[in-house]
Protein backbone atom coordinates (compact mmCIF):
# COMPACT_ATOMS: atom_id res chain seq x y z
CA UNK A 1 101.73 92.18 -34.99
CA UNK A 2 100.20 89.07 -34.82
CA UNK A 3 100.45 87.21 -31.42
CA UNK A 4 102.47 83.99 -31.79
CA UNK A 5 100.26 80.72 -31.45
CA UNK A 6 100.14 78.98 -28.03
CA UNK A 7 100.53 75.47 -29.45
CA UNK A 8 102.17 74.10 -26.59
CA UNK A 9 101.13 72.61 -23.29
CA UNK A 10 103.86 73.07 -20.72
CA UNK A 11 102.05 70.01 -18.42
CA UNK A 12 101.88 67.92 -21.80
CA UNK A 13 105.67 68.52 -22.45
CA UNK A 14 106.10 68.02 -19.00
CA UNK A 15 104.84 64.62 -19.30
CA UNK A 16 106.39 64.00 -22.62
CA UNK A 17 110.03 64.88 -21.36
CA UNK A 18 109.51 62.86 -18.03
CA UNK A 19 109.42 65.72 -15.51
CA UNK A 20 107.16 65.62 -12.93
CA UNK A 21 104.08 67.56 -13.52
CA UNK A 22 103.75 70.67 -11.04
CA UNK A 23 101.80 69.80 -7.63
CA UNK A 24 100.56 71.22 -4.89
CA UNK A 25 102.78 71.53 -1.57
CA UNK A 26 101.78 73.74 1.68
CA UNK A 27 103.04 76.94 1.16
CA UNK A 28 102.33 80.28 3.14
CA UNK A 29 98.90 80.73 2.09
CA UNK A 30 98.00 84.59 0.54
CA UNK A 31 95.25 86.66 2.47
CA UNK A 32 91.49 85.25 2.01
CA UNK A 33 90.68 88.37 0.11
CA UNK A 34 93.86 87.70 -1.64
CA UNK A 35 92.13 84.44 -3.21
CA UNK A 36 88.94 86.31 -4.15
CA UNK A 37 91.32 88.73 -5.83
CA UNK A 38 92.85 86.15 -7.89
CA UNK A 39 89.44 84.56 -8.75
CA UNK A 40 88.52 87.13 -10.15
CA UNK A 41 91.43 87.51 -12.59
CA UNK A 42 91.00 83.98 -13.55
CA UNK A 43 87.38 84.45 -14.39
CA UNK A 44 87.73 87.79 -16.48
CA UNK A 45 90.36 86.19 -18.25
CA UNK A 46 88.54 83.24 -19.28
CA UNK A 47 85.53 85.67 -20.46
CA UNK A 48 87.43 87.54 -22.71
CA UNK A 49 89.69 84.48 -23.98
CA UNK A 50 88.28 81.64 -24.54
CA UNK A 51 87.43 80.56 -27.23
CA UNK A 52 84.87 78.16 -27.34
CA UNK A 53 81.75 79.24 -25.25
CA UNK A 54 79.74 78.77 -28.73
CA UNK A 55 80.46 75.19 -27.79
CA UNK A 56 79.42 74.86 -24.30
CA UNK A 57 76.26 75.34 -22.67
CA UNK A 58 78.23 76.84 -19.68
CA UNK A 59 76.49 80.21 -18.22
CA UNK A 60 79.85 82.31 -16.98
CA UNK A 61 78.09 84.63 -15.54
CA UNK A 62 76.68 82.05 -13.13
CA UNK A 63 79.87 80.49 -12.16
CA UNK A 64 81.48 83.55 -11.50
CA UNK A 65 77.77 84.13 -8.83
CA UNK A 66 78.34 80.60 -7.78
CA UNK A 67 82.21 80.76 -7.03
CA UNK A 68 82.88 84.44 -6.62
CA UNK A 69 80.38 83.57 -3.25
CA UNK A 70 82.53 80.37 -2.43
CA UNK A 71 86.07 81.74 -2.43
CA UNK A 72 84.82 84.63 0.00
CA UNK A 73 85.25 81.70 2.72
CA UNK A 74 88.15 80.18 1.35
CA UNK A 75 91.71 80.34 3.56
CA UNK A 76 93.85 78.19 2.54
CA UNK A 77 95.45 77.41 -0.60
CA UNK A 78 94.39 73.75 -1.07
CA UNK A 79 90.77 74.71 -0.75
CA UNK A 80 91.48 77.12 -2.95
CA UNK A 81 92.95 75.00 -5.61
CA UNK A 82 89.99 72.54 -5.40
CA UNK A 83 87.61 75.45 -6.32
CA UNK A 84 89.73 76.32 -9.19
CA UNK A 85 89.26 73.04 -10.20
CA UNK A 86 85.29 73.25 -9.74
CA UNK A 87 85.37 76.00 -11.89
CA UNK A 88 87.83 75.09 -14.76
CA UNK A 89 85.58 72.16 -14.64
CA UNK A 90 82.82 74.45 -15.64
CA UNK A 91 83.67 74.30 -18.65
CA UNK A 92 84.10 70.35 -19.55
CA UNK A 93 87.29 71.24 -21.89
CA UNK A 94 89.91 68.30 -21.53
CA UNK A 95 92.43 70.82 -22.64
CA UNK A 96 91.35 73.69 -19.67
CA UNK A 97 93.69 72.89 -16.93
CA UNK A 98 96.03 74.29 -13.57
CA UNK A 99 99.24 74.08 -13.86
CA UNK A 100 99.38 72.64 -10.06
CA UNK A 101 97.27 69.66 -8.65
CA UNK A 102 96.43 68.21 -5.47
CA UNK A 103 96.39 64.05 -4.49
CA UNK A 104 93.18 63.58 -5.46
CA UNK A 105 93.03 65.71 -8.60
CA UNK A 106 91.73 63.63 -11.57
CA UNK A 107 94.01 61.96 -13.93
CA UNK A 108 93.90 63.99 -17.35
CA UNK A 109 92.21 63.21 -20.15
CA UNK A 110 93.39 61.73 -22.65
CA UNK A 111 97.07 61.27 -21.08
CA UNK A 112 95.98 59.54 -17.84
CA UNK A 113 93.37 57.50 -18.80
CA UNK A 114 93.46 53.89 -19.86
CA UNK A 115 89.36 54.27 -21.46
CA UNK A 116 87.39 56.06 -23.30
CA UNK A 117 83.64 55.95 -22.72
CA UNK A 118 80.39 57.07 -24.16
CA UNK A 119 76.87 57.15 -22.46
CA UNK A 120 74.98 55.16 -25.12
CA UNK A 121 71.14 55.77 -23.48
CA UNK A 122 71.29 55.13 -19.90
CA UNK A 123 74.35 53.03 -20.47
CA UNK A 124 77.54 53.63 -20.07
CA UNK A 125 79.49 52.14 -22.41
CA UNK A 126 83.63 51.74 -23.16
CA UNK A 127 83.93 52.60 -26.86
CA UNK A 128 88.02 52.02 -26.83
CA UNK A 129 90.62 50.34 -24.74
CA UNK A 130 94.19 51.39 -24.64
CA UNK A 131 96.43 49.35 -26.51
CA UNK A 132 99.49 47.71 -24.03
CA UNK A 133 97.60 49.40 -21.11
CA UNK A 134 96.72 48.29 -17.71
CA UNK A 135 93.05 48.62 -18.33
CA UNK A 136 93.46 46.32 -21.19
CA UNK A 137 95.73 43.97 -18.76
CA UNK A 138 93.03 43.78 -16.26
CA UNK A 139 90.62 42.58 -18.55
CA UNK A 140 88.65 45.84 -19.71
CA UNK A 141 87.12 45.80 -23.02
CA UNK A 142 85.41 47.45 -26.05
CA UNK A 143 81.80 47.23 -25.24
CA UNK A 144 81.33 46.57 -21.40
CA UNK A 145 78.93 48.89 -19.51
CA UNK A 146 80.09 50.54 -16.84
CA UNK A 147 78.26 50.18 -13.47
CA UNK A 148 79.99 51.50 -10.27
CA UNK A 149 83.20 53.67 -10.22
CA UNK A 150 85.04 53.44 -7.09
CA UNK A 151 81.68 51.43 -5.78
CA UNK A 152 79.41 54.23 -6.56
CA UNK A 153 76.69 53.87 -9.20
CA UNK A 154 77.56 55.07 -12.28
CA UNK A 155 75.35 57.46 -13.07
CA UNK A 156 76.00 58.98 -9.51
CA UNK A 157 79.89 58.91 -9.70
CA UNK A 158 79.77 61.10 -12.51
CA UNK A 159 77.32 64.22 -11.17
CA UNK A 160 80.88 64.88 -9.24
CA UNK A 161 82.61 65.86 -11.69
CA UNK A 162 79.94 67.20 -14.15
CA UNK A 163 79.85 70.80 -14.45
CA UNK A 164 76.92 72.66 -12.42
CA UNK A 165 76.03 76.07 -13.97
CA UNK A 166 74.77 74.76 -17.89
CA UNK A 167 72.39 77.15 -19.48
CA UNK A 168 70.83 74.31 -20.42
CA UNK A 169 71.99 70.53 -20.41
CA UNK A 170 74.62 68.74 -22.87
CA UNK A 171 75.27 65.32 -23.51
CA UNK A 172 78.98 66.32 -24.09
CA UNK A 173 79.30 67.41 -20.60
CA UNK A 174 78.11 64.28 -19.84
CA UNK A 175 80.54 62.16 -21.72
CA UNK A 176 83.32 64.15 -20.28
CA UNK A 177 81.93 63.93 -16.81
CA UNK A 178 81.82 59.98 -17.68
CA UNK A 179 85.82 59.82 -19.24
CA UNK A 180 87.06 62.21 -16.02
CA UNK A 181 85.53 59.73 -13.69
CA UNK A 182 87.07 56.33 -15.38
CA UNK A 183 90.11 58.29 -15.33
CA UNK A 184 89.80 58.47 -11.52
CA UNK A 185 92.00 60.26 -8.74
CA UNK A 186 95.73 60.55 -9.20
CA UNK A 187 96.55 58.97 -5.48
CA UNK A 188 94.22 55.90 -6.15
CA UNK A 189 93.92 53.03 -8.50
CA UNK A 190 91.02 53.04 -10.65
CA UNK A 191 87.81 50.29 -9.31
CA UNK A 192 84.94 49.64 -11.61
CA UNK A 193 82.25 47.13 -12.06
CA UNK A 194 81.65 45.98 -15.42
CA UNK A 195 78.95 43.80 -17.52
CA UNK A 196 80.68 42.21 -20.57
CA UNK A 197 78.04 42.09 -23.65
CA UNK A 198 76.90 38.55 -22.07
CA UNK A 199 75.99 39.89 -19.26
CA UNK A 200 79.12 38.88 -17.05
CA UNK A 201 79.44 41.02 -14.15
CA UNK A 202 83.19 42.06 -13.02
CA UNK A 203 85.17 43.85 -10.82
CA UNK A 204 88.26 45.46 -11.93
CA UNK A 205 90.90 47.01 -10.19
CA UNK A 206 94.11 48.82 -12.30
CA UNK A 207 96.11 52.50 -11.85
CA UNK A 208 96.24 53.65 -15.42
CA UNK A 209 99.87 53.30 -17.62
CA UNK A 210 100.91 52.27 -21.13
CA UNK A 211 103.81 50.46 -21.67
CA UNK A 212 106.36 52.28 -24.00
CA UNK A 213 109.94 52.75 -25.36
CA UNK A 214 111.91 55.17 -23.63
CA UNK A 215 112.90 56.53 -26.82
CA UNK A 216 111.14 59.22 -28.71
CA UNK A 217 110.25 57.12 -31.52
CA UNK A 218 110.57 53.16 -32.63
CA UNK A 219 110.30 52.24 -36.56
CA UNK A 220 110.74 48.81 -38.65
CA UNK A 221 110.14 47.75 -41.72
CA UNK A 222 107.11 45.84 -42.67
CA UNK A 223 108.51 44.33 -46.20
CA UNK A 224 108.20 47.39 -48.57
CA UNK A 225 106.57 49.86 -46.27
CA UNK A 226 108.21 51.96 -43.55
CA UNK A 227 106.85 52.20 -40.01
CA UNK A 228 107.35 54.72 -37.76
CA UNK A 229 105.20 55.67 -34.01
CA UNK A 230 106.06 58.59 -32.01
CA UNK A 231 106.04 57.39 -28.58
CA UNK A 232 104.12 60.20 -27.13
CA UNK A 233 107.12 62.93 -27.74
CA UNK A 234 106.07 65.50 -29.77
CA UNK A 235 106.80 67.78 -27.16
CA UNK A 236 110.99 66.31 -27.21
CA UNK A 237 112.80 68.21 -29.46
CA UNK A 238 115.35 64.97 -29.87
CA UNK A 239 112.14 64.01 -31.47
CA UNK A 240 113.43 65.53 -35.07
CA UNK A 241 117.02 64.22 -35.27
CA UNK A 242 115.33 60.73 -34.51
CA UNK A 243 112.60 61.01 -37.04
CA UNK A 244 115.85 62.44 -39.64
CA UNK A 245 117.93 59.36 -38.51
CA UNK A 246 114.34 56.33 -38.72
CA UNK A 247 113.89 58.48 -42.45
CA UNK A 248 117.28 58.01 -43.39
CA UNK A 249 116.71 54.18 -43.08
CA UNK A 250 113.71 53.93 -44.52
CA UNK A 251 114.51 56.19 -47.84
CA UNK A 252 113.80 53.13 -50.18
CA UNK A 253 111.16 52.46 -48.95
CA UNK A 254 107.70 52.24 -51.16
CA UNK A 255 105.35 53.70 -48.82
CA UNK A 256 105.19 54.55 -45.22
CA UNK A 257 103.20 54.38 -41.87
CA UNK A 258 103.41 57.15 -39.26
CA UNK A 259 101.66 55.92 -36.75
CA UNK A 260 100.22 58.74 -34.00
CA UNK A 261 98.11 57.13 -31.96
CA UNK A 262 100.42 57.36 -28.65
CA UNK A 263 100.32 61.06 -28.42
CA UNK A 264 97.35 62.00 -25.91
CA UNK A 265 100.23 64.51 -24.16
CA UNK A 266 100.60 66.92 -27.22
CA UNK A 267 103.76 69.36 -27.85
CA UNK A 268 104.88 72.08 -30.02
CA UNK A 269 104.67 73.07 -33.51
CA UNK A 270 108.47 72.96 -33.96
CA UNK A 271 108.74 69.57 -33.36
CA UNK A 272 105.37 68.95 -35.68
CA UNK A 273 106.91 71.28 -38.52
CA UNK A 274 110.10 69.68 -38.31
CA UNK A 275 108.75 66.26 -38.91
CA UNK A 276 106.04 67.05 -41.71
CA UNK A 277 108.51 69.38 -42.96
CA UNK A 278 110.64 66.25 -44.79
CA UNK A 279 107.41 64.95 -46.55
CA UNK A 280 106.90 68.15 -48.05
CA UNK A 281 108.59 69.34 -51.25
CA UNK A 282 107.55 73.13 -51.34
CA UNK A 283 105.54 75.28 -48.64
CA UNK A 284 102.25 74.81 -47.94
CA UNK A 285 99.63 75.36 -45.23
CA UNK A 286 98.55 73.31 -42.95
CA UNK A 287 96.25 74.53 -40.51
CA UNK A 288 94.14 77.44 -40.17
CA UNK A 289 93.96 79.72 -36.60
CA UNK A 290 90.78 81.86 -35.10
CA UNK A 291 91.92 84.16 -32.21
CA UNK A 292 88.24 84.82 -31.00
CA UNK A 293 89.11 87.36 -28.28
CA UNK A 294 89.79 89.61 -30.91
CA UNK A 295 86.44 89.39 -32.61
CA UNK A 296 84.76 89.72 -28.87
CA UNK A 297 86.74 92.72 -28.52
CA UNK A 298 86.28 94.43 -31.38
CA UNK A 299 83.57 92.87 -34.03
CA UNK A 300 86.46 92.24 -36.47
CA UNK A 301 87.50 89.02 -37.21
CA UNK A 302 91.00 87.60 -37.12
CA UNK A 303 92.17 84.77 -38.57
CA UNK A 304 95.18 83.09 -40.24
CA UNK A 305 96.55 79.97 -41.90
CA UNK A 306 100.00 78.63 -40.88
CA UNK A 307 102.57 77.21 -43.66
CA UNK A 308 105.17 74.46 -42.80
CA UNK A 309 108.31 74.31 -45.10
CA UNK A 310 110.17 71.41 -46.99
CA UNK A 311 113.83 70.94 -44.83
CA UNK A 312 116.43 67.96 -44.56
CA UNK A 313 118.50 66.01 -47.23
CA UNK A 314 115.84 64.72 -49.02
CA UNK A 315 112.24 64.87 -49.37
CA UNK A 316 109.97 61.16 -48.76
CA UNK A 317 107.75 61.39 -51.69
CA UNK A 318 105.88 57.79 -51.56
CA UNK A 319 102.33 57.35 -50.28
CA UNK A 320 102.05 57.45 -46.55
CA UNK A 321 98.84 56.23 -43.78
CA UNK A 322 98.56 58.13 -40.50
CA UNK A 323 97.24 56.20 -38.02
CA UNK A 324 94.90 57.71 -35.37
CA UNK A 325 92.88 57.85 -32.31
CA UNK A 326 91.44 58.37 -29.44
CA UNK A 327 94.78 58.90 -27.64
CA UNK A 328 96.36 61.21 -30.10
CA UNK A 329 96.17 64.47 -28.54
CA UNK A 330 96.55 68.21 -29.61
CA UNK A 331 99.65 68.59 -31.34
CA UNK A 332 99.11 64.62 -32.98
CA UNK A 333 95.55 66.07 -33.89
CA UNK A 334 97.80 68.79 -35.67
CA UNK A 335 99.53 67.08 -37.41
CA UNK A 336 96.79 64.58 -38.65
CA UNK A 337 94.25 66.87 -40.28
CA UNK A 338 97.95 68.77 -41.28
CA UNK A 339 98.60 65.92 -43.65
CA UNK A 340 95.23 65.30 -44.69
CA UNK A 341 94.72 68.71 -45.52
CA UNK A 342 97.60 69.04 -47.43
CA UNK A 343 96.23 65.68 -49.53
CA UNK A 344 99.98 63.90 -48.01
CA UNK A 345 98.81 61.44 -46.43
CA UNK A 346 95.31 58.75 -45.69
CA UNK A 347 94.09 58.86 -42.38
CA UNK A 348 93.02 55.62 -40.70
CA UNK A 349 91.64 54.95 -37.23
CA UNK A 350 88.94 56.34 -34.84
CA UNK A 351 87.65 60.14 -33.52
CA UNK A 352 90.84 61.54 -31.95
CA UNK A 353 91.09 62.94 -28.54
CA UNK A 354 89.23 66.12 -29.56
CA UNK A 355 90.91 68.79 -27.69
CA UNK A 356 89.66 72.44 -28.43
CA UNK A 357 92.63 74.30 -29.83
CA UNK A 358 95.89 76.32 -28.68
CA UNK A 359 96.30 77.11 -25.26
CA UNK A 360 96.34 80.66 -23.56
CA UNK A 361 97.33 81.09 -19.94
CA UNK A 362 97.17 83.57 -17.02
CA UNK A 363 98.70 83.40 -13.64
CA UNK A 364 96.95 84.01 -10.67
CA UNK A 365 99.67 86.29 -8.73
CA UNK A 366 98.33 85.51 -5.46
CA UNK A 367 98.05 81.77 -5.37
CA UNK A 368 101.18 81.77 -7.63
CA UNK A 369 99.95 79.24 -9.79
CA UNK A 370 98.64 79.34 -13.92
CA UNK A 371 95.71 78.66 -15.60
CA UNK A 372 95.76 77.10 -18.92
CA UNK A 373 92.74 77.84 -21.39
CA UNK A 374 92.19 77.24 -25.53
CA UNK A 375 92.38 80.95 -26.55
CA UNK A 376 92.54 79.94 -29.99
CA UNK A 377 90.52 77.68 -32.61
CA UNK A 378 91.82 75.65 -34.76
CA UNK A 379 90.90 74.07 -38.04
CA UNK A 380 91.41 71.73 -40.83
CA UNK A 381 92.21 73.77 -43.85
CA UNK A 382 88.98 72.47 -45.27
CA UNK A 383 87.37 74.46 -42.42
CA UNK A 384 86.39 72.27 -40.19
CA UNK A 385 87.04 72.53 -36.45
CA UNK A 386 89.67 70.45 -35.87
CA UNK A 387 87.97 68.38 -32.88
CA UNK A 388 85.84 67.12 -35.72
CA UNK A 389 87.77 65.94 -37.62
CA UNK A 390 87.06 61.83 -38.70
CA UNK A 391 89.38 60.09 -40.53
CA UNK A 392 88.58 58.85 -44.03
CA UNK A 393 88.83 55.03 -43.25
CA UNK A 394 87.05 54.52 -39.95
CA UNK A 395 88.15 51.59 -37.79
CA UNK A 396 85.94 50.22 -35.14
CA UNK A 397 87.62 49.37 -32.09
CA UNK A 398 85.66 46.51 -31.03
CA UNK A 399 86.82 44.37 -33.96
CA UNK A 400 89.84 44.48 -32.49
CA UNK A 401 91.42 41.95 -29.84
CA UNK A 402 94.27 42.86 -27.58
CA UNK A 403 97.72 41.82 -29.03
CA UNK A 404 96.04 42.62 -32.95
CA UNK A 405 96.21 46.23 -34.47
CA UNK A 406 92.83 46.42 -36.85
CA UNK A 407 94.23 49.79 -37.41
CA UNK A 408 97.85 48.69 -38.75
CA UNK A 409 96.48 45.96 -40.89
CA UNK A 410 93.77 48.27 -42.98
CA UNK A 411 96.93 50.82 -43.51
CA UNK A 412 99.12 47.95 -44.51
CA UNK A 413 96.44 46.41 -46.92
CA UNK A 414 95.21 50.00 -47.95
CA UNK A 415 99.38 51.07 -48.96
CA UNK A 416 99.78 47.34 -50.72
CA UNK A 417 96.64 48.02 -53.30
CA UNK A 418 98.02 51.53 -54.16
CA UNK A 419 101.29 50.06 -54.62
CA UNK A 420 100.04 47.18 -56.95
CA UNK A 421 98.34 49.96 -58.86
CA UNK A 422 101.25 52.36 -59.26
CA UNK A 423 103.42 49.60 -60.29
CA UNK A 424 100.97 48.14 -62.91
């Protein structure tokens, strides 16, 4: 029987539902050979799980030399946990994670971060702001190079969190190095120096936050066409009786706007299905799975395609724009190449936060705590990976200044052209 898919991210519901994400407190710490014991489960799992080592440069084998030497001196558990972290890092996967932290653990990416960055050369550049975030607030914008994090050189703040044991090098593990660092420590606000594009030098000081509704959704009408964002709840399972009730209201509506970009923290597929499910009027796939560890295993392939199904009092049948980016996260990236797949909706925005597909997870019995890895691909039913995926109308984010939404406007203009046409 097949396994059923690890869609969801307990420390992205966590966040989602408010609860504070697991951390680190003292605890009786296990025997030193205890921790080697434990490493060692971590790393076996990882080599016969994950599922994207076709996509990283990382040699295993020489971070299981590197740290199977470390944790031989390790005794106590917060040295222990920073390893882990040194070698989950290994692999430069935004959605590879512990499921414990200590005070200085980086923010993640995308839910803790206020930027996203690129190395463009030997520059490091800020490709997109947050919208209503504290980055944006303190000034930061589309464009800027990046020259000291937390008063270190660029360039040097990032070798600390790059991973160390690459067959050879990547420019993706640089970019993540890059977003991990601008991210910065949980326990400290985020300080970088900045050149605007004239060549004004700043410093900037801000501790990473969007402002929000506390509700699981907000929608309005814009005239004929519906809005509706998710405010970064996919993982809430109030999340469906709100998007019934903000449907209900918005029946007559001639087209609508789901707008996705405020979901960096993921969720769950019921939640997804649920929602897509009442702008569907028969079954139909949306997304297709790889479990890889199978193939490793075995030389046979397994694969599948998932179906969602129409439910609720009445299907929306109008046109409909998703709105995306950079901070729509896992289950949001779902659900976007989901409704482009199944030809339901135009996508408009940026690159979303690429995170590499469904999570596994082991627990280390020792240290007590688990380790979250993608065991799973995913892809767009066209076949393409899902971390890939670009949306048909491409909006740059430096056209945009803060209090405007480029994004909104194109889907508005985009839904008021069909309309005129349908109605002609």
């Amino acid at each position: 029987m097949r396994p059923f898919p690890r869609l969801l991210s307990v420390l992205a519901v966590a966040s989602v539902l408010g609860i504070s994400t697991p951390a680190f407190a003292d605890a009786p710490a296990p025997a030193p050979a205890s921790f080697s014991q434990d490493f060692e489960i971590f790393w076996q799992y990882v080599d016969e799980n994950y599922a994207y080592f076709d996509a990283r440069k990382t040699d295993w084998k020489a971070v299981h030399e590197k740290y199977g030497k470390q944790v031989k001196s390790i005794t106590s558990k917060r040295d222990f946990v920073a390893m882990m972290e040194a070698a989950v890092a290994e692999l430069y996967d935004s959605h590879a994670h512990l499921a414990t932290s200590l005070p200085a653990t980086p923010r993640l990416v995308p839910t803790g971060t206020d930027l996203w960055a690129e190395w463009q050369g030997k520059d490091a550049v800020i490709t997109d702001v947050r919208a209503n975030s504290a980055a944006e607030r303190a000034g930061v914008r589309v464009g800027m190079k990046v020259l000291e994090v937390h008063g270190q050189p660029v360039a040097q703040a990032v070798t600390q969190f790059g991973p160390s044991s690459l067959a050879t090098a990547d420019p993706v593990a640089r970019d993540w190095a890059l977003r991990v660092a601008l991210a910065g420590p949980r326990n400290q606000a985020v300080k970088i120096k900045v050149a605007s594009a004239q060549g004004q030098v700043q410093e900037m000081t801000f501790t990473p936050g969007v402002e929000r509704p506390a509700t699981p959704l907000s929608s309005r009408s814009l005239g004929e066409i519906g809005y509706i964002r998710i405010n970064n709840s996919l993982g809430d399972s109030a999340l469906i009786a709100a998007f019934d009730e903000a449907m209900d209201k918005l029946e007559n509506s001639k087209a609508l706007i789901l707008d996705l970009r405020d979901t960096p923290s993921g969720g769950n597929t019921t939640v997804a299905r649920g929602m897509m499910g009442r702008l569907i009027s028969q079954d139909m796939p949306y997304q297709k799975h790889e479990l890889v560890a199978e193939m490793r295993a075995s030389g046979v392939r397994r694969s599948w395609v998932e179906y969602v199904s129409p439910r609720g009092k009445f299907i929306y049948k109008q046109p409909i724009v998703v709105l995306a980016g950079h901070w729509t996260g896992s289950m949001g990236e779902g659900m976007t190449i989901a409704l482009d797949g199944m030809q339901r909706a135009k996508i408009v925005g940026t690159r979303m936060a690429g995170l590499l597909g469904a999570l596994g997870e082991v627990k280390l019995p020792h240290a007590g705590f688990i380790v979250r890895i993608p065991n799973e691909k995913l892809f767009h039913l066209n076949g393409t990976p899902r971390e890939n995926f670009v949306p048909s109308i491409v909006v740059d984010p430096g056209k945009q200044e803060p209090g405007n939404d480029a994004a909104l406007d194109v889907a508005v203009d985009l839904l008021h052209k069909q309309l005129a046409v349908k109605n002609k």
